[in-house]
PDB file of N, CA and C in Angstrom:
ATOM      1  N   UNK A   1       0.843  -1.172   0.000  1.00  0.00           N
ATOM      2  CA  UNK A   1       0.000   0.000   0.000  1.00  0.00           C
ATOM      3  C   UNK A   1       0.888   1.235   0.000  1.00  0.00           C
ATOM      4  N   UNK A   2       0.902   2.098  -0.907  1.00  0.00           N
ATOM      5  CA  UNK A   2       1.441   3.069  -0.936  1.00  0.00           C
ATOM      6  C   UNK A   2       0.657   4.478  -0.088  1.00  0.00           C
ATOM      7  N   UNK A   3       1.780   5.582   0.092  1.00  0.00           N
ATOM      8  CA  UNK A   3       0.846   6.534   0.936  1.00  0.00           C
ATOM      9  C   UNK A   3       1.595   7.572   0.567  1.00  0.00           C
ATOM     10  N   UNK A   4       0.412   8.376   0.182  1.00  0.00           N
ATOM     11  CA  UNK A   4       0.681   9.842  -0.562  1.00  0.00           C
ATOM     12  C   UNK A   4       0.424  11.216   0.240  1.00  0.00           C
ATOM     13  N   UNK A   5       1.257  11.441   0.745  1.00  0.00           N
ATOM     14  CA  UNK A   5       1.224  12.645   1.733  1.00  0.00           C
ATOM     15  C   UNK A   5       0.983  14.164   1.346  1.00  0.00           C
ATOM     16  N   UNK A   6       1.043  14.167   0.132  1.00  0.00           N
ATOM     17  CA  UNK A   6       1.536  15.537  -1.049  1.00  0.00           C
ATOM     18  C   UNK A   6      -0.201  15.747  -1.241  1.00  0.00           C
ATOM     19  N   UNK A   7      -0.905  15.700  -0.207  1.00  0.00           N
ATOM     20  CA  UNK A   7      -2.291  16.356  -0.277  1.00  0.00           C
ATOM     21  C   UNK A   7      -2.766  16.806   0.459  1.00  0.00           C
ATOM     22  N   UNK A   8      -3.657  17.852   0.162  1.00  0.00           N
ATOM     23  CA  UNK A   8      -4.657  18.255   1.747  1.00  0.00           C
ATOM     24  C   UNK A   8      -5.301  17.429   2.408  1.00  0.00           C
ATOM     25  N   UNK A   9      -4.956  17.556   3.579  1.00  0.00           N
ATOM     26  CA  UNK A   9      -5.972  17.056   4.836  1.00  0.00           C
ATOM     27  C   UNK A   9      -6.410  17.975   5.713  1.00  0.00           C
ATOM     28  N   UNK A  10      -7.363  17.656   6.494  1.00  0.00           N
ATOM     29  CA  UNK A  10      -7.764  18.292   7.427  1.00  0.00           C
ATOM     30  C   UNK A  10      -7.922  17.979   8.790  1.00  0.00           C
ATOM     31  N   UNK A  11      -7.787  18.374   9.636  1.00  0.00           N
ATOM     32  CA  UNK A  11      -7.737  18.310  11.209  1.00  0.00           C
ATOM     33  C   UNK A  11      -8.595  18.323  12.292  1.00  0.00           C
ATOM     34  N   UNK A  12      -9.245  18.393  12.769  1.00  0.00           N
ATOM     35  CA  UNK A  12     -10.393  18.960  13.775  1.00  0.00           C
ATOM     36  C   UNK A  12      -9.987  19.310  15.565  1.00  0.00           C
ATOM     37  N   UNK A  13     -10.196  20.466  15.885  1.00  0.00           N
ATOM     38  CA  UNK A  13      -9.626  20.590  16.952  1.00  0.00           C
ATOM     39  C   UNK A  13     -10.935  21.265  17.490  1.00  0.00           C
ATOM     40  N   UNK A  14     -11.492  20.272  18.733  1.00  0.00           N
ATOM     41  CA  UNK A  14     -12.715  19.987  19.665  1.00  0.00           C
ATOM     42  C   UNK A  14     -12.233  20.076  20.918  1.00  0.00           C
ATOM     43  N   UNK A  15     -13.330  20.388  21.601  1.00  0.00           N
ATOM     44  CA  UNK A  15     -13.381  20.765  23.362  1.00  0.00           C
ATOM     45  C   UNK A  15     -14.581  19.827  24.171  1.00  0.00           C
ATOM     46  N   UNK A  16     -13.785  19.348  24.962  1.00  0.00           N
ATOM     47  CA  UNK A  16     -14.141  18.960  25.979  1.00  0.00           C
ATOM     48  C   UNK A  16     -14.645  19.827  27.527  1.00  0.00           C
ATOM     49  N   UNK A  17     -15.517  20.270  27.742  1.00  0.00           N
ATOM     50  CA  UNK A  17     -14.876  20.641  29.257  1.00  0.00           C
ATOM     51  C   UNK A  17     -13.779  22.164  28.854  1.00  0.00           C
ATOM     52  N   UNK A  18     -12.765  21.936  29.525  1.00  0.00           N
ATOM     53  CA  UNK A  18     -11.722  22.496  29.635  1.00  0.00           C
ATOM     54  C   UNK A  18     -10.400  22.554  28.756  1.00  0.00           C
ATOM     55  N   UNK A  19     -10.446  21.229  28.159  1.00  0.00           N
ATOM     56  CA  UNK A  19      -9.767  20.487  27.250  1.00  0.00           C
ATOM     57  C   UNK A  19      -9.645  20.464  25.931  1.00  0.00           C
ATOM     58  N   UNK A  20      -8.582  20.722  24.845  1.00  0.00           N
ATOM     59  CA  UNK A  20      -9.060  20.975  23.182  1.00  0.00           C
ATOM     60  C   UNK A  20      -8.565  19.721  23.290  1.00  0.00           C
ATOM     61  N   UNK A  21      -9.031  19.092  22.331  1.00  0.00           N
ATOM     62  CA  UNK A  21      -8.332  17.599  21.623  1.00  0.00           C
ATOM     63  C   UNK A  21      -8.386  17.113  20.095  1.00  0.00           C
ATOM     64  N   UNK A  22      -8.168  16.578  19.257  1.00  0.00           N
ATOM     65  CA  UNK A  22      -7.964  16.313  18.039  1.00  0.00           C
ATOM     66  C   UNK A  22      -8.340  14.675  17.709  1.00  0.00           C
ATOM     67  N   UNK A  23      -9.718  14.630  17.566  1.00  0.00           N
ATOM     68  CA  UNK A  23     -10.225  13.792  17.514  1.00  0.00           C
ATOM     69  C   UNK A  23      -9.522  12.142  16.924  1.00  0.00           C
ATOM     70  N   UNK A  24      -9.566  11.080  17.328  1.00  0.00           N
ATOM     71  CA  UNK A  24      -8.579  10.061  15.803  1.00  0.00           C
ATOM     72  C   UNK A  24      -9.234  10.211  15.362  1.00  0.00           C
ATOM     73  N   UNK A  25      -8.494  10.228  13.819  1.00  0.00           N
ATOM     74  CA  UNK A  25      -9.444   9.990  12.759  1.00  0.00           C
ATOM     75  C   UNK A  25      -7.737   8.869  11.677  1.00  0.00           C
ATOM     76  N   UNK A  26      -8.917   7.999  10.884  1.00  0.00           N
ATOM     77  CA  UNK A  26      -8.275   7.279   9.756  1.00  0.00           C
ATOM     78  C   UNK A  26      -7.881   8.420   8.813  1.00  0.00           C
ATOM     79  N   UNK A  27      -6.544   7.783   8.241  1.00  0.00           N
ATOM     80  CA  UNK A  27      -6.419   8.791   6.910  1.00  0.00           C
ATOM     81  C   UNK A  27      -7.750   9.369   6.088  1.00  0.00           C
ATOM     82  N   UNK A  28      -8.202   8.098   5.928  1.00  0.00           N
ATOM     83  CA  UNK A  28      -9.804   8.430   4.791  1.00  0.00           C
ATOM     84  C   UNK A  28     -10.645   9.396   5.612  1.00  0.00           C
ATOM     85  N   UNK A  29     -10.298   9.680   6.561  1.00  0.00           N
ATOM     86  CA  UNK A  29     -11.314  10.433   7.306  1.00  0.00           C
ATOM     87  C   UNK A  29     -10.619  11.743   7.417  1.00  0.00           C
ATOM     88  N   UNK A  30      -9.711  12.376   6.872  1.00  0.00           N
ATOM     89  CA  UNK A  30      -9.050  13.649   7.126  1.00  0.00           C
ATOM     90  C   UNK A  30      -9.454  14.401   5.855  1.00  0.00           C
ATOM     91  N   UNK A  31     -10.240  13.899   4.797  1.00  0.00           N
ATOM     92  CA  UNK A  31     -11.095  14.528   3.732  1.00  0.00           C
ATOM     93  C   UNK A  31     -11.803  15.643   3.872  1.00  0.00           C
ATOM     94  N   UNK A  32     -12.133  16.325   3.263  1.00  0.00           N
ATOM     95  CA  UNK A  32     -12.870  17.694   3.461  1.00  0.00           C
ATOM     96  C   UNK A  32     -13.998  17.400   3.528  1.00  0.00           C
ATOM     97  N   UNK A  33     -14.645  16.638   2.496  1.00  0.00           N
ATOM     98  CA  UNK A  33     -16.649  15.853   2.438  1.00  0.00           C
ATOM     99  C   UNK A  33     -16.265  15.236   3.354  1.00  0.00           C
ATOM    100  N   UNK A  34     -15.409  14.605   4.326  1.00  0.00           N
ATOM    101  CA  UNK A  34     -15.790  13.405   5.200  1.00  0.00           C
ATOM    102  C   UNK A  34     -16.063  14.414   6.772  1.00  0.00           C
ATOM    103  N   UNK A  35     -15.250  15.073   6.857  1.00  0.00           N
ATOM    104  CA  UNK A  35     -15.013  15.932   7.931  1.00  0.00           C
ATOM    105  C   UNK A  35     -16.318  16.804   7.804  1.00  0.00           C
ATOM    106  N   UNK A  36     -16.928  17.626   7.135  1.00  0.00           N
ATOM    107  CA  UNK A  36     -18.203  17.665   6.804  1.00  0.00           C
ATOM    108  C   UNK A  36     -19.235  17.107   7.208  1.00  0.00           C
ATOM    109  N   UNK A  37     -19.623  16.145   6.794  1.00  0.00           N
ATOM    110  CA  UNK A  37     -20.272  14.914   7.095  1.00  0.00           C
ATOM    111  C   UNK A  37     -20.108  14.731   8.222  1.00  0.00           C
ATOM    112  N   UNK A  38     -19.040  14.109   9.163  1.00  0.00           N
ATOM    113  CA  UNK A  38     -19.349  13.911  10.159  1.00  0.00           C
ATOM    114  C   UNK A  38     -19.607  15.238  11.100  1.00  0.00           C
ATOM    115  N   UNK A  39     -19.334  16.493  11.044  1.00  0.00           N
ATOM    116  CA  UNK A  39     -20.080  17.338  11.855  1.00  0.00           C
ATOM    117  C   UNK A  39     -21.307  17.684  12.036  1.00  0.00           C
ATOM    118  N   UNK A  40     -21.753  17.907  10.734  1.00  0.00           N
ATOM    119  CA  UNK A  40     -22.902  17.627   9.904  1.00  0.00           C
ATOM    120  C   UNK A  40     -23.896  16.735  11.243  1.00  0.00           C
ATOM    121  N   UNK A  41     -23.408  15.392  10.891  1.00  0.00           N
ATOM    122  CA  UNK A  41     -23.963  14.046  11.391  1.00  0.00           C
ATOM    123  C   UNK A  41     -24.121  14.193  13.318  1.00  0.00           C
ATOM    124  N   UNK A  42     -22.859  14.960  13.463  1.00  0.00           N
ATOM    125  CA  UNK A  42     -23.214  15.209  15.222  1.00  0.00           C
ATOM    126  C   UNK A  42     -21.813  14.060  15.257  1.00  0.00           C
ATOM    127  N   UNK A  43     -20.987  13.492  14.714  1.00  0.00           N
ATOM    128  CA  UNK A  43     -19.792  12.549  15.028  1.00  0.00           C
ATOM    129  C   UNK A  43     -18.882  13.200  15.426  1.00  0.00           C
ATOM    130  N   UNK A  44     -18.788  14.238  14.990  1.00  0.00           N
ATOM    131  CA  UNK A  44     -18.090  15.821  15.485  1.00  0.00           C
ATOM    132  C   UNK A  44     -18.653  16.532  16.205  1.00  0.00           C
ATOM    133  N   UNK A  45     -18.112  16.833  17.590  1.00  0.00           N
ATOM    134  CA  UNK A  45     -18.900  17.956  18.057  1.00  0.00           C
ATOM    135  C   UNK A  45     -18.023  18.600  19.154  1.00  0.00           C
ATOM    136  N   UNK A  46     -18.513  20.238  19.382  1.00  0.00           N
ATOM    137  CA  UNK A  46     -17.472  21.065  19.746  1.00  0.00           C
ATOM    138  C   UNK A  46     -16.565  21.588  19.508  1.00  0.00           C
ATOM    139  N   UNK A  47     -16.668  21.782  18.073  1.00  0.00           N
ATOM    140  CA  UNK A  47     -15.807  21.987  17.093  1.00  0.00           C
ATOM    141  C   UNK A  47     -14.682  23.406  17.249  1.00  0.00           C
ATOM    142  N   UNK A  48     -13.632  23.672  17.474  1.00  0.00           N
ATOM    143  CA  UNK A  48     -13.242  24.851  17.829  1.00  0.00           C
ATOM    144  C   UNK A  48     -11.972  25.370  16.682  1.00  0.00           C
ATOM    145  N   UNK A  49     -11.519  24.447  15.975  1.00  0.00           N
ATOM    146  CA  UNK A  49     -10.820  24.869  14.729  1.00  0.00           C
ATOM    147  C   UNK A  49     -10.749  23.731  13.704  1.00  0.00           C
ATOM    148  N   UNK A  50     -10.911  24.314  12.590  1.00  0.00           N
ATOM    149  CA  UNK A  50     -10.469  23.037  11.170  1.00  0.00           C
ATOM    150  C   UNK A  50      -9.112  23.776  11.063  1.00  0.00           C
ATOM    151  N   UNK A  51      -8.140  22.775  10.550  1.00  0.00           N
ATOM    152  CA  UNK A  51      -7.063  23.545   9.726  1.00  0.00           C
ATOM    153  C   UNK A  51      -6.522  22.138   8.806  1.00  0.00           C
ATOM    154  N   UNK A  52      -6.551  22.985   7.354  1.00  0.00           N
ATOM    155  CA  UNK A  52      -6.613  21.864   6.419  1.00  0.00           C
ATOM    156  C   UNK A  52      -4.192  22.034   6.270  1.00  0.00           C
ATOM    157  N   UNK A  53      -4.162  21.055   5.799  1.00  0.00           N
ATOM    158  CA  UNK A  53      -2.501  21.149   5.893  1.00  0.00           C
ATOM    159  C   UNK A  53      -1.938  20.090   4.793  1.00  0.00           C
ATOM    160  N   UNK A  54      -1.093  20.367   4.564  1.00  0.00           N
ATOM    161  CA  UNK A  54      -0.248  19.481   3.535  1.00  0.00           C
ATOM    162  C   UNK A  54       1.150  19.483   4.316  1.00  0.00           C
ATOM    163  N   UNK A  55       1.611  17.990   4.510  1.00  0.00           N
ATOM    164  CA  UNK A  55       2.765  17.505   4.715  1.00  0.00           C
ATOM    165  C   UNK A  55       4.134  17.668   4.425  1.00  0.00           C
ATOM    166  N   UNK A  56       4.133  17.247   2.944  1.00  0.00           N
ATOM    167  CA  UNK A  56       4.944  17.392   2.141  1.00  0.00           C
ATOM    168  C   UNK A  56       5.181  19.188   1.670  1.00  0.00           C
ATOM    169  N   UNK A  57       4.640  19.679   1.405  1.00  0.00           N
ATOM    170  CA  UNK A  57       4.737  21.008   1.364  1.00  0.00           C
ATOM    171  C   UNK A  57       4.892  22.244   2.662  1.00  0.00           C
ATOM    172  N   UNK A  58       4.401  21.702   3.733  1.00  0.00           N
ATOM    173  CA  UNK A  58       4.464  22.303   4.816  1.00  0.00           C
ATOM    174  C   UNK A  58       3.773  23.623   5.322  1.00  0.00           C
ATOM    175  N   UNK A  59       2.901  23.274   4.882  1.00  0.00           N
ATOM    176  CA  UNK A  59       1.880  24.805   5.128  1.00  0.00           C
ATOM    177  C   UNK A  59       0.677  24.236   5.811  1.00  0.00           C
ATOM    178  N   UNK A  60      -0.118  24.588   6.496  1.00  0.00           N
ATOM    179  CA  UNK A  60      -1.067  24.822   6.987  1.00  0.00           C
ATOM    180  C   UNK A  60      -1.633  26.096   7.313  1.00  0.00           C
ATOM    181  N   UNK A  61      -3.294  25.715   6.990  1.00  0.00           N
ATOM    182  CA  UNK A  61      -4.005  27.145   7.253  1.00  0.00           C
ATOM    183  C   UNK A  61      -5.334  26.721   8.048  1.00  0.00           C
ATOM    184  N   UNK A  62      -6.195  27.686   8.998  1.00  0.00           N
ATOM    185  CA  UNK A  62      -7.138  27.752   9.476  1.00  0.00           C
ATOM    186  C   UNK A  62      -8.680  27.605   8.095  1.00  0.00           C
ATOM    187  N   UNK A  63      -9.261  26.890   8.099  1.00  0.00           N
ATOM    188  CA  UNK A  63     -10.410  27.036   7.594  1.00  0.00           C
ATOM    189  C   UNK A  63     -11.701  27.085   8.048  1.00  0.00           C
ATOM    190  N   UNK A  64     -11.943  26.773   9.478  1.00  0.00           N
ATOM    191  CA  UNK A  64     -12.602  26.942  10.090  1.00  0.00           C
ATOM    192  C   UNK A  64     -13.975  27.209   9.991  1.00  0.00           C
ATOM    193  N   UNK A  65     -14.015  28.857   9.434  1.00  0.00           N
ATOM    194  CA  UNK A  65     -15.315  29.142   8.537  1.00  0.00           C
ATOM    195  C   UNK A  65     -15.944  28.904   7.280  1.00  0.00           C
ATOM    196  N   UNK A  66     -14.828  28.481   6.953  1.00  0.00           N
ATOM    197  CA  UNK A  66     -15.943  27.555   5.561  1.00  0.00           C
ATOM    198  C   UNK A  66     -15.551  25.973   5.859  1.00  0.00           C
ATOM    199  N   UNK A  67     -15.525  25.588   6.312  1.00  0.00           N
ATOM    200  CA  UNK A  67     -15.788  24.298   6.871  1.00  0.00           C
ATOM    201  C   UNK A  67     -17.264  24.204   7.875  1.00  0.00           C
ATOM    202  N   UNK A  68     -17.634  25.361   8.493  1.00  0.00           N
ATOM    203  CA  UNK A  68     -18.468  25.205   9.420  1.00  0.00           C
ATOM    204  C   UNK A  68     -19.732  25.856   8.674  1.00  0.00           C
ATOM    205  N   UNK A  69     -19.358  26.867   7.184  1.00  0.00           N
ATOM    206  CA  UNK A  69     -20.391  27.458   6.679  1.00  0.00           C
ATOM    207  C   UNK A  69     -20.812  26.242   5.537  1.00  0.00           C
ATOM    208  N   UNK A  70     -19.920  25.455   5.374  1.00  0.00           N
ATOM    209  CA  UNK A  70     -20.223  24.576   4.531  1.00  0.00           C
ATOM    210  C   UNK A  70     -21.513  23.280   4.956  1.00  0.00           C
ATOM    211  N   UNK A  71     -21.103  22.794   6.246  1.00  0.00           N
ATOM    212  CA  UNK A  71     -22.270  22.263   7.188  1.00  0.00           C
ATOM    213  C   UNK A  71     -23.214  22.769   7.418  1.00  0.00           C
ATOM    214  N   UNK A  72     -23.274  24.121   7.807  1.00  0.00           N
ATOM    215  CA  UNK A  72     -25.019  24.964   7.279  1.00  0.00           C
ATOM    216  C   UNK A  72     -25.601  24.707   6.351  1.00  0.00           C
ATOM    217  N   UNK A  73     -24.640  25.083   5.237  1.00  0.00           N
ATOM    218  CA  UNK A  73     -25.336  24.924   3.703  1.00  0.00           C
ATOM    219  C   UNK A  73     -25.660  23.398   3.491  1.00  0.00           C
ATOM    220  N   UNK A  74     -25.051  22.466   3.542  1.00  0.00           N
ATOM    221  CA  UNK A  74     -25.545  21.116   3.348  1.00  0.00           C
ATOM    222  C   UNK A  74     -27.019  20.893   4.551  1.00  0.00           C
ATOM    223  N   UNK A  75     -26.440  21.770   6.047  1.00  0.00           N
ATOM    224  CA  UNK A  75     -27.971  21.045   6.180  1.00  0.00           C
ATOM    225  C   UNK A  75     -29.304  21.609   6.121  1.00  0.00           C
ATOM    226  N   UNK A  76     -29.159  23.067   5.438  1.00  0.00           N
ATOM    227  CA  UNK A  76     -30.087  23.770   5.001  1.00  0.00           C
ATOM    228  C   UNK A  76     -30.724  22.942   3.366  1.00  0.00           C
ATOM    229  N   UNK A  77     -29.791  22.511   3.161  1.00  0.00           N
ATOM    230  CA  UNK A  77     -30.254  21.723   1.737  1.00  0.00           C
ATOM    231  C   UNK A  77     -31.005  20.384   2.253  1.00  0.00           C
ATOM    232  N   UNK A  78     -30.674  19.860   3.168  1.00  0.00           N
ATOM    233  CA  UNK A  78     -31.073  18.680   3.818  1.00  0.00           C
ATOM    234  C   UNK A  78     -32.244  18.800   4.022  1.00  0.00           C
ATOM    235  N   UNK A  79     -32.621  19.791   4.797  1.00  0.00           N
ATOM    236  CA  UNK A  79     -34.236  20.339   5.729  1.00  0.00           C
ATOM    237  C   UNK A  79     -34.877  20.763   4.592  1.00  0.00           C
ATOM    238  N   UNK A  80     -34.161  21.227   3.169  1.00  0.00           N
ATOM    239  CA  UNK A  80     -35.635  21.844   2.437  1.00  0.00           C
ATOM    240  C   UNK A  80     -35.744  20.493   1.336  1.00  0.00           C
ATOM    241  N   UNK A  81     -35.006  19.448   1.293  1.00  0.00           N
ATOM    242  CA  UNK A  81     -35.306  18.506   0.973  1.00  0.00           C
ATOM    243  C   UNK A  81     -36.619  17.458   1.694  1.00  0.00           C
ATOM    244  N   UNK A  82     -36.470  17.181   2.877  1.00  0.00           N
ATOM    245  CA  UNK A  82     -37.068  16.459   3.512  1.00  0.00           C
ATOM    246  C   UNK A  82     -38.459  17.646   4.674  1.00  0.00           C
ATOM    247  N   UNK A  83     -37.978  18.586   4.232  1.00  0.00           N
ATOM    248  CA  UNK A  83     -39.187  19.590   4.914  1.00  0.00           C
ATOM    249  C   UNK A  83     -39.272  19.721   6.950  1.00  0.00           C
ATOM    250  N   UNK A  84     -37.868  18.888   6.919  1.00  0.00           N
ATOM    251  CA  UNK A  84     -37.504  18.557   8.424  1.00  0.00           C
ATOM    252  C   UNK A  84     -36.810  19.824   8.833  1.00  0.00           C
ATOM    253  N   UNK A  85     -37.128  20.244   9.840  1.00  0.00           N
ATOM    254  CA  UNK A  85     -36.036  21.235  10.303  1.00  0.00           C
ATOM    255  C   UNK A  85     -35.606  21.048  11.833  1.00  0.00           C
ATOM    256  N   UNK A  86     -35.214  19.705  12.036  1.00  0.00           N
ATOM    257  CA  UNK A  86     -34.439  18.918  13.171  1.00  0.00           C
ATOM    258  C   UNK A  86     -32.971  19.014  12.979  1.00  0.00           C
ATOM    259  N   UNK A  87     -32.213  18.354  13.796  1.00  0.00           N
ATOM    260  CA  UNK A  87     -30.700  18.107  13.679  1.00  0.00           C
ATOM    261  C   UNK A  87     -30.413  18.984  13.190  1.00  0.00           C
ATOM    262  N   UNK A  88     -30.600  20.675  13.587  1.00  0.00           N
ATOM    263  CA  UNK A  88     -29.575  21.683  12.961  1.00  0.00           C
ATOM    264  C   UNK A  88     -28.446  21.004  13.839  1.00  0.00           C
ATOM    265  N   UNK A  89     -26.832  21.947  13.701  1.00  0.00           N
ATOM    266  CA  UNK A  89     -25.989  21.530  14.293  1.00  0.00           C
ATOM    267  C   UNK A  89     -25.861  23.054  15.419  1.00  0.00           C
ATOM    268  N   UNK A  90     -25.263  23.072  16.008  1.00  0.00           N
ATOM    269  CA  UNK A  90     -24.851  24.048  17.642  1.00  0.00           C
ATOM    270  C   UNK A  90     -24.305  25.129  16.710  1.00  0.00           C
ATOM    271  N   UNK A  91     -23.248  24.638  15.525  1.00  0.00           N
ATOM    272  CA  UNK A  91     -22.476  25.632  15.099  1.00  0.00           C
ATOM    273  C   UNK A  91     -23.288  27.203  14.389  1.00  0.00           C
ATOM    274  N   UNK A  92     -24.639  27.235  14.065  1.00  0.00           N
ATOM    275  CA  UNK A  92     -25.339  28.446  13.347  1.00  0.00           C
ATOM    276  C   UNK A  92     -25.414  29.175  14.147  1.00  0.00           C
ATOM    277  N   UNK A  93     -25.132  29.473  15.508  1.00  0.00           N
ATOM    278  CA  UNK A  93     -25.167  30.883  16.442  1.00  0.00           C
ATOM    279  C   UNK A  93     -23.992  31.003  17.173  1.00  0.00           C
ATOM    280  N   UNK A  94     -22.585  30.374  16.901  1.00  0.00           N
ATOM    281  CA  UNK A  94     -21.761  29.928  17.750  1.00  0.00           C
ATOM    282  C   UNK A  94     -20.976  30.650  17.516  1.00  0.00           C
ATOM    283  N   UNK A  95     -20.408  31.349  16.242  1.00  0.00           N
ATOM    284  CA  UNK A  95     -19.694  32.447  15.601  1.00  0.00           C
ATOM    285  C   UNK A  95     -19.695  33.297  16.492  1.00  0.00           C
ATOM    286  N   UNK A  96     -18.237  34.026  16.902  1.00  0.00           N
ATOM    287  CA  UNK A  96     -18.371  35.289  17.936  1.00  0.00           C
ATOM    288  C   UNK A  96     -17.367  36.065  17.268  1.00  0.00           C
ATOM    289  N   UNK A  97     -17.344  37.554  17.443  1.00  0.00           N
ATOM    290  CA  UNK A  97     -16.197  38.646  17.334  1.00  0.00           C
ATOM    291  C   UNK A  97     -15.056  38.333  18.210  1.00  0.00           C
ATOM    292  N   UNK A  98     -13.984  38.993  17.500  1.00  0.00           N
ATOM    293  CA  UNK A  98     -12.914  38.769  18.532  1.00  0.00           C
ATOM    294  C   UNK A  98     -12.426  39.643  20.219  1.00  0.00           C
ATOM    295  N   UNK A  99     -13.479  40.746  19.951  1.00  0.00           N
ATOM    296  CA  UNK A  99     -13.579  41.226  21.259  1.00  0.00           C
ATOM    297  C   UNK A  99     -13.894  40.381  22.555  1.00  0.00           C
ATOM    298  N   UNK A 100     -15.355  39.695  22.359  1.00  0.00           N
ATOM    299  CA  UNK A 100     -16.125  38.534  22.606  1.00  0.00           C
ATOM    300  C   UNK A 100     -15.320  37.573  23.496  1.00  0.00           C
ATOM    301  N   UNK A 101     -14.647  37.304  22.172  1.00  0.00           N
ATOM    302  CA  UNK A 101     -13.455  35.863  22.692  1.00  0.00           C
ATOM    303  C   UNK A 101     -12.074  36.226  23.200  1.00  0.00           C
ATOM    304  N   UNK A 102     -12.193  37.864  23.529  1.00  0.00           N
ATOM    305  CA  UNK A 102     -11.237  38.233  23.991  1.00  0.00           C
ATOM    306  C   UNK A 102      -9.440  38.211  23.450  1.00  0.00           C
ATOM    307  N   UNK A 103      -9.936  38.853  22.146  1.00  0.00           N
ATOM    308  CA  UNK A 103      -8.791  39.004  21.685  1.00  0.00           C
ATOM    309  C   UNK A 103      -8.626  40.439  21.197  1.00  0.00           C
ATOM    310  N   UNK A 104      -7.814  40.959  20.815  1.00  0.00           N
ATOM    311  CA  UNK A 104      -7.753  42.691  20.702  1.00  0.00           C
ATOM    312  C   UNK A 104      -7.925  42.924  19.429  1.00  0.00           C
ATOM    313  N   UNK A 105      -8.455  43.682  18.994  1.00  0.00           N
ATOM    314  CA  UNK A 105      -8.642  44.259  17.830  1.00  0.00           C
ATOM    315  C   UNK A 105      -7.589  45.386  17.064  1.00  0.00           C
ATOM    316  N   UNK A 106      -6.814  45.048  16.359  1.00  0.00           N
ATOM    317  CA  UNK A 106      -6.189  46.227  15.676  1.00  0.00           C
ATOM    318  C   UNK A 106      -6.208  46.669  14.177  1.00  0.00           C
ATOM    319  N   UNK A 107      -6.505  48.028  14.137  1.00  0.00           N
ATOM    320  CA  UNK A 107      -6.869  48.740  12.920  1.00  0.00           C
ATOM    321  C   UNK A 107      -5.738  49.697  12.072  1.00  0.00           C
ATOM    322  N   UNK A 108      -5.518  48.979  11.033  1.00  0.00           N
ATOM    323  CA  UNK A 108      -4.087  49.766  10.427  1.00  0.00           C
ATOM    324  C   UNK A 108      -5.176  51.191   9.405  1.00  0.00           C
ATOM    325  N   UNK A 109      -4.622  52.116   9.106  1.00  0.00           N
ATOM    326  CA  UNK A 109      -5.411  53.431   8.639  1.00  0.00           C
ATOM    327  C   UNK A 109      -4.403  53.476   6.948  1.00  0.00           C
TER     328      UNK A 109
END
């Protein structure tokens, strides 16, 4: 079995309590639709950063918000499919400013 590192993956970094942790996940599960899906699904939960990364290249970045706007949109498509409007996920009011979360704001002119 060969293994190809020279691609994006993604990460999930969740809270417990007090605690961030990084869920296991299988290679096949570090996918962008899979990671999706399972937040989506509630297999994920407490979600406090995505950051998608490549190995071989060495970069990583925060995606966070479109990872989490992307799970809206699928389950807004979901509910007007099936006319259900159950299993939203926690994440549609969870978004805060950085004042909020206590971080400082600075404005270049």
């Amino acid at each position: 079995m060969s293994l190809n590192l020279d691609v994006s993956l993604f990460s999930v970094i969740c809270e417990l309590g007090n605690c961030l942790y990084v869920p296991e996940t299988e290679l096949e599960g570090m996918q962008l639709h899979q990671i999706i899906d399972d937040i989506s699904k509630g297999q994920i939960e407490n979600v406090r950063a995505v950051l998608e990364f490549n190995p071989v290249e060495g970069w990583c970045n925060d995606v966070t918000d479109d990872v989490l706007a992307a799970v809206c949109e699928q389950e807004k498509a979901c509910n007007e499919l099936t006319g259900v409007q159950e299993n939203l996920s926690d994440y549609n009011a969870e978004r805060i400013d950085g004042p909020r979360a206590g971080v400082s704001v600075q404005v270049a002119a």
